[in-house]
Every structure is written in structure tokens, then in C-alpha cells.
PDB file of N, CA and C in Angstrom:
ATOM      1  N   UNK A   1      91.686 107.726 122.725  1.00  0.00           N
ATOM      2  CA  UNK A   1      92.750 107.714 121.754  1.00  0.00           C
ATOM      3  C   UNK A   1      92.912 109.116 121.169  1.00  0.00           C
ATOM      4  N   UNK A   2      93.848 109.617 120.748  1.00  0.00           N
ATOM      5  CA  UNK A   2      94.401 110.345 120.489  1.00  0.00           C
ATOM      6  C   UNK A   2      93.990 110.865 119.132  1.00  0.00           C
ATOM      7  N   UNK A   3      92.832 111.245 118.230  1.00  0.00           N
ATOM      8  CA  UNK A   3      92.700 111.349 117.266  1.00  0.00           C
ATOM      9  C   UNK A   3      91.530 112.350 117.191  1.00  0.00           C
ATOM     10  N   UNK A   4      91.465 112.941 115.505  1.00  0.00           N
ATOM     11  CA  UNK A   4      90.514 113.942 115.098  1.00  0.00           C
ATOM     12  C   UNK A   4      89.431 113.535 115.441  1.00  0.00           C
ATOM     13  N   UNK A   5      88.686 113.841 115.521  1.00  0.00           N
ATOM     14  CA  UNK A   5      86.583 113.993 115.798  1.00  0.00           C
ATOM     15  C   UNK A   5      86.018 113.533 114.786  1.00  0.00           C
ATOM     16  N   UNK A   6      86.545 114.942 113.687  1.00  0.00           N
ATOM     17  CA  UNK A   6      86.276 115.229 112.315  1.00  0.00           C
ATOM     18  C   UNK A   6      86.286 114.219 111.277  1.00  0.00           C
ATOM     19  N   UNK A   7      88.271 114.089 110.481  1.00  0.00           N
ATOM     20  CA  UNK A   7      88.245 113.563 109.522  1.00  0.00           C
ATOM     21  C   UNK A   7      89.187 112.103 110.589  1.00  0.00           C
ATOM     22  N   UNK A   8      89.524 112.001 111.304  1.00  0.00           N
ATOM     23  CA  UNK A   8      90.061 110.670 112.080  1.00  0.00           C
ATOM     24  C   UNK A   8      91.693 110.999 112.142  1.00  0.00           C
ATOM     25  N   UNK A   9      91.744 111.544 112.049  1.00  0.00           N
ATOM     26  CA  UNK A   9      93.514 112.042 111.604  1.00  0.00           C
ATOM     27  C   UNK A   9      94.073 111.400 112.978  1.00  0.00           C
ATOM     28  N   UNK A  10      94.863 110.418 113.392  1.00  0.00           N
ATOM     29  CA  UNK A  10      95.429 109.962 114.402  1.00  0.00           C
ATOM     30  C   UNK A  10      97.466 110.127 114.726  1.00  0.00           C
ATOM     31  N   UNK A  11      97.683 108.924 114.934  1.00  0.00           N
ATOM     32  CA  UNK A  11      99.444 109.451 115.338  1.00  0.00           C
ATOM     33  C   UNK A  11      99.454 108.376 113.953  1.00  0.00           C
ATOM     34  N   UNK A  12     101.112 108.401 113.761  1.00  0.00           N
ATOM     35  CA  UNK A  12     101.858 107.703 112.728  1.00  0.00           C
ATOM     36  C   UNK A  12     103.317 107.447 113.283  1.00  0.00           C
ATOM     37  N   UNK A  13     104.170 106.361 113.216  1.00  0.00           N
ATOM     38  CA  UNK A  13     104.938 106.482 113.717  1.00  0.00           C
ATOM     39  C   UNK A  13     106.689 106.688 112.672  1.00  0.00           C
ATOM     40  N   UNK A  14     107.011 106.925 112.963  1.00  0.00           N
ATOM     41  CA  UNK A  14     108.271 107.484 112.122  1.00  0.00           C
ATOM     42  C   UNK A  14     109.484 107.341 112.439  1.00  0.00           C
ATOM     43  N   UNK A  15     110.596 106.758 111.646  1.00  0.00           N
ATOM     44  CA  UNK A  15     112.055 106.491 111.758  1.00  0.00           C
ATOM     45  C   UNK A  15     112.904 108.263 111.367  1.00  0.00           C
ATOM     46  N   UNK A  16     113.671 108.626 111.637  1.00  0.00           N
ATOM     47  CA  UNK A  16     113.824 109.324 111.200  1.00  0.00           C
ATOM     48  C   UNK A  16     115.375 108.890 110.708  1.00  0.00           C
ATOM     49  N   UNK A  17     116.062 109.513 109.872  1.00  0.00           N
ATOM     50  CA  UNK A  17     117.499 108.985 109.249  1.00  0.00           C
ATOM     51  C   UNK A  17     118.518 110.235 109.708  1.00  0.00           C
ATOM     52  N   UNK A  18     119.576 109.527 110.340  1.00  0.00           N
ATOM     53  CA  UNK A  18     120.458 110.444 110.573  1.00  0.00           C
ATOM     54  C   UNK A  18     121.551 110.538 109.728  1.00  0.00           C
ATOM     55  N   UNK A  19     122.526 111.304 109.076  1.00  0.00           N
ATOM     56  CA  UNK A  19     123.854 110.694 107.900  1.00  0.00           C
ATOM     57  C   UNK A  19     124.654 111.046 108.681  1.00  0.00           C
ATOM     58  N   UNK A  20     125.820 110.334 108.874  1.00  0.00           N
ATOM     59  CA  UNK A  20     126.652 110.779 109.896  1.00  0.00           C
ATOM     60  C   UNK A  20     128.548 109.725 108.816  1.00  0.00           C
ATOM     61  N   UNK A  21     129.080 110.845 108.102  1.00  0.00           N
ATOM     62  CA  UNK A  21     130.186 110.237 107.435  1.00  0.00           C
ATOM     63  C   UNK A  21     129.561 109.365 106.243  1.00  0.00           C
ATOM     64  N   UNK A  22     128.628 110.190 105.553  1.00  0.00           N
ATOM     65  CA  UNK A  22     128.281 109.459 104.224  1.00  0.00           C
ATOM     66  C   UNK A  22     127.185 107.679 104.329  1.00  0.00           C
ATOM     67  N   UNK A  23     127.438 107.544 105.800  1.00  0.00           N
ATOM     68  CA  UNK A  23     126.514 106.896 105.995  1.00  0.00           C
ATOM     69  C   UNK A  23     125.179 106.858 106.929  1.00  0.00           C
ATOM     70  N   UNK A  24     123.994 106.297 106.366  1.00  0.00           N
ATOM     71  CA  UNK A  24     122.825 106.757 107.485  1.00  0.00           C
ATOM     72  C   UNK A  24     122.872 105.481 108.627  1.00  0.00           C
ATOM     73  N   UNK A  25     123.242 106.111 109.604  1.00  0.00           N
ATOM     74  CA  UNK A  25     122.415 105.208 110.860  1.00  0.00           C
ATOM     75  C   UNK A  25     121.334 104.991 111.102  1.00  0.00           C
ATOM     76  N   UNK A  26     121.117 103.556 111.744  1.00  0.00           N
ATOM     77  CA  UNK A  26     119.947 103.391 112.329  1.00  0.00           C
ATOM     78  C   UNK A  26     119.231 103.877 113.513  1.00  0.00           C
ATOM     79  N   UNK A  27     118.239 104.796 113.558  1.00  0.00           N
ATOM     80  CA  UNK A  27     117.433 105.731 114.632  1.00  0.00           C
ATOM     81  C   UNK A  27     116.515 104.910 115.231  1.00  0.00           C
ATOM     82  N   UNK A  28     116.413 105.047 116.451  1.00  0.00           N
ATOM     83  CA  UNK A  28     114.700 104.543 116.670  1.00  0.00           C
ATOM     84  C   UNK A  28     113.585 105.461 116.223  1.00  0.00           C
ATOM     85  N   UNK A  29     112.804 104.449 116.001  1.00  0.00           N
ATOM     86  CA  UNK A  29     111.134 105.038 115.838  1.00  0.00           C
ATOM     87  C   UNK A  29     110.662 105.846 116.698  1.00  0.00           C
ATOM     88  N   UNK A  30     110.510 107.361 116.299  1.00  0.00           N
ATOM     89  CA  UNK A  30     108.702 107.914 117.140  1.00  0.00           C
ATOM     90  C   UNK A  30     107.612 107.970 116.549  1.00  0.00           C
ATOM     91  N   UNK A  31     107.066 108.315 117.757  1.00  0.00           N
ATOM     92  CA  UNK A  31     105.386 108.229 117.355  1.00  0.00           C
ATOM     93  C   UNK A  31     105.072 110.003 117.266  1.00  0.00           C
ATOM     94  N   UNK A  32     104.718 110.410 116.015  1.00  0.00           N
ATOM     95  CA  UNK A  32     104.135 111.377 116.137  1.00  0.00           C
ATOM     96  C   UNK A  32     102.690 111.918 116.302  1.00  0.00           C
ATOM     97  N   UNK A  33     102.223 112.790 117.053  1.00  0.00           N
ATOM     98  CA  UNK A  33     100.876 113.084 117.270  1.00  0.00           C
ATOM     99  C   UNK A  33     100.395 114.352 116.518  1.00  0.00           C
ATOM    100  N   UNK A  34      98.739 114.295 115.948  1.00  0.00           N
ATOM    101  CA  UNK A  34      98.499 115.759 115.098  1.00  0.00           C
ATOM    102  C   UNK A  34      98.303 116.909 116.458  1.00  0.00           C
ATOM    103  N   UNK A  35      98.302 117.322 115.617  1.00  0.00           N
ATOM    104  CA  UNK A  35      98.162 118.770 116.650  1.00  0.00           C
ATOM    105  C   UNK A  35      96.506 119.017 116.589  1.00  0.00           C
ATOM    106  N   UNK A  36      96.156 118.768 118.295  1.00  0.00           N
ATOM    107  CA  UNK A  36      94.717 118.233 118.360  1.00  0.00           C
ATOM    108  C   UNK A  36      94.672 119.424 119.027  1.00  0.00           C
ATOM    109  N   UNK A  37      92.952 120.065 119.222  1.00  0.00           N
ATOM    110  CA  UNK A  37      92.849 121.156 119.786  1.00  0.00           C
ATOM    111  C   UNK A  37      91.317 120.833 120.150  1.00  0.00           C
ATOM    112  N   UNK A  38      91.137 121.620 121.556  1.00  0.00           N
ATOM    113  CA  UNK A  38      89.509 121.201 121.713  1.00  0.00           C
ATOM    114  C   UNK A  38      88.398 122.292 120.611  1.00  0.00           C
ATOM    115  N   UNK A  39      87.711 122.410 120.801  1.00  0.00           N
ATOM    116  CA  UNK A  39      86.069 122.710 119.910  1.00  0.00           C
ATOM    117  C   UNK A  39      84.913 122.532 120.609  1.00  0.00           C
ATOM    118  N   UNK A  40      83.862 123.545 119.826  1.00  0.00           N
ATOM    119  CA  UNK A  40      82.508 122.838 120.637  1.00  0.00           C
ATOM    120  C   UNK A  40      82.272 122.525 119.229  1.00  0.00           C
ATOM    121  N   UNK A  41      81.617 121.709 119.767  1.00  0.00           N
ATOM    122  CA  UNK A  41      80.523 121.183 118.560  1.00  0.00           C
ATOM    123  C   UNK A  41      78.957 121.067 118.904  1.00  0.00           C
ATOM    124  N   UNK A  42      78.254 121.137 117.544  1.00  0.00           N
ATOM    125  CA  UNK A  42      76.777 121.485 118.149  1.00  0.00           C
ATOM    126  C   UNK A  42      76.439 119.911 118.296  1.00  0.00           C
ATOM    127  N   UNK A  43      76.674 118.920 117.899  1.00  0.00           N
ATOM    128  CA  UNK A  43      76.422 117.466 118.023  1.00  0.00           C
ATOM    129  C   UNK A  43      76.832 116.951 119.504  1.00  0.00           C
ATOM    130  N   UNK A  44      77.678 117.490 119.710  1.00  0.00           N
ATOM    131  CA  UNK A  44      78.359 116.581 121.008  1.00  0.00           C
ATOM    132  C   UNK A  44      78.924 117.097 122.233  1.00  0.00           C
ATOM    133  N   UNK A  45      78.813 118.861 121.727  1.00  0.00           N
ATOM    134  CA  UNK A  45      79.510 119.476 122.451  1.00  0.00           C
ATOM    135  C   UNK A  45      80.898 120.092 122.496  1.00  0.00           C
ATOM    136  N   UNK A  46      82.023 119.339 123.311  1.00  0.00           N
ATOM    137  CA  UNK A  46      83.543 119.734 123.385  1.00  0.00           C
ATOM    138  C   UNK A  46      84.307 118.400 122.323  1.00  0.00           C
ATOM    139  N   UNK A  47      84.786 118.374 121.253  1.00  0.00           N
ATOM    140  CA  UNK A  47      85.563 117.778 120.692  1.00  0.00           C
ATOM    141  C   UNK A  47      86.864 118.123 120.183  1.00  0.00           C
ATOM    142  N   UNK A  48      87.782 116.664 120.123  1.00  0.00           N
ATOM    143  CA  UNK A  48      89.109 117.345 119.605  1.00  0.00           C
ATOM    144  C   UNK A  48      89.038 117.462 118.126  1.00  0.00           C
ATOM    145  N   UNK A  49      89.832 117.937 117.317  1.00  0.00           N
ATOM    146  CA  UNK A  49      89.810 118.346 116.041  1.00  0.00           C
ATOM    147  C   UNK A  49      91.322 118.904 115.796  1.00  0.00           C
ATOM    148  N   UNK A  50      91.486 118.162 115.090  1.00  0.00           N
ATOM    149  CA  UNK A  50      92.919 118.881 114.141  1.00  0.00           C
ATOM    150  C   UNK A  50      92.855 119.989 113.894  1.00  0.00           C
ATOM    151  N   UNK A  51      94.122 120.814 113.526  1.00  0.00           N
ATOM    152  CA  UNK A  51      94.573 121.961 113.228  1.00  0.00           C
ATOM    153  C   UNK A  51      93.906 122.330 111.893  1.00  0.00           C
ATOM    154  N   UNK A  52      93.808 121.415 111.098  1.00  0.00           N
ATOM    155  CA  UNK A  52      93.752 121.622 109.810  1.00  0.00           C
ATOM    156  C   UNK A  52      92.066 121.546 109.483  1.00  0.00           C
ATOM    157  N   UNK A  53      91.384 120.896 110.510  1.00  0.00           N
ATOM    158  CA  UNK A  53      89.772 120.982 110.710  1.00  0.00           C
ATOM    159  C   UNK A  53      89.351 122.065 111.303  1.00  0.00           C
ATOM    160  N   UNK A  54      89.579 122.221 112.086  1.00  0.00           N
ATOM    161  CA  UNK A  54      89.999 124.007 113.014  1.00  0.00           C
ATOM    162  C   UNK A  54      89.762 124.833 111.906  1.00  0.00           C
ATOM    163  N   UNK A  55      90.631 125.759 111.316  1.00  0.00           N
ATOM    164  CA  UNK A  55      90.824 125.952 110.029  1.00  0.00           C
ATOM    165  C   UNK A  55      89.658 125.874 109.139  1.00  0.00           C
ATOM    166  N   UNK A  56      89.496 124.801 108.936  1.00  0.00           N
ATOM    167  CA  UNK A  56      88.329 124.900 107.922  1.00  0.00           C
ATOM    168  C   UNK A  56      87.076 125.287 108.349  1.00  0.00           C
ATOM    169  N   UNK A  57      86.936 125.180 109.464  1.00  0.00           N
ATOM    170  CA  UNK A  57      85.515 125.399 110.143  1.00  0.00           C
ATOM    171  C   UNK A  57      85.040 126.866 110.235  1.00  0.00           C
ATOM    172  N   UNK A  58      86.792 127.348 111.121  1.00  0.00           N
ATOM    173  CA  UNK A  58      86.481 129.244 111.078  1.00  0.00           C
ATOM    174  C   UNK A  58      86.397 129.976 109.784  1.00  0.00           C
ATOM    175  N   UNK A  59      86.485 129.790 108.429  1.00  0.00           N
ATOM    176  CA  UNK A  59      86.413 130.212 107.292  1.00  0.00           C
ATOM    177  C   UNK A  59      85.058 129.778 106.802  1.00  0.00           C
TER     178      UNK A  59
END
């Protein structure tokens, strides 16, 4: 599955609204995904990890 290592950060899925003449139409749903990136880790080795775990790690 598609998710952080770290803090679990996974997808969410989302409508988005279009206005088109003062009124919003109905959109279909996507699924958005975090922006996953590989890592080593000393526990496990190669893991994915969010952008925002990334980040915290190199500081």
C-alpha cells in the first residue's frame, strides 16, 4: 500500500468543484497520493517516507 513508513500518511480521496455560470458542477472523485520517496533506514533498511518526513530527518 501506498503509504509513509514513518508517520502513516496514506492517499485521500477528493471531489474537486468546478463553477461553471455561477453554478458548481458535479466532478468525479480522485484519489490523491503523498509524495512518497525511498530512504534507508537503520531498522529495516530501504523505506518509503513522505516528503515532509524526508525533511525532518535531513535537519
Amino acid at each position: 500500500m501506498k503509504q509513509c513508513a514513518i508517520c502513516g500518511k496514506g492517499s485521500i480521496i477528493r471531489g474537486a468543484r468546478k463553477k461553471l455560470r455561477s453554478n458548481y458542477n458535479p466532478t468525479p472523485k480522485k484519489r490523491k497520493q503523498p509524495n512518497l520517496q525511498w530512504m534507508k533506514s537503520a531498522e529495516n533498511g530501504r523505506v518509503l517516507a513522505c516528503a515532509k518526513c524526508l525533511k525532518g530527518k535531513k535537519s
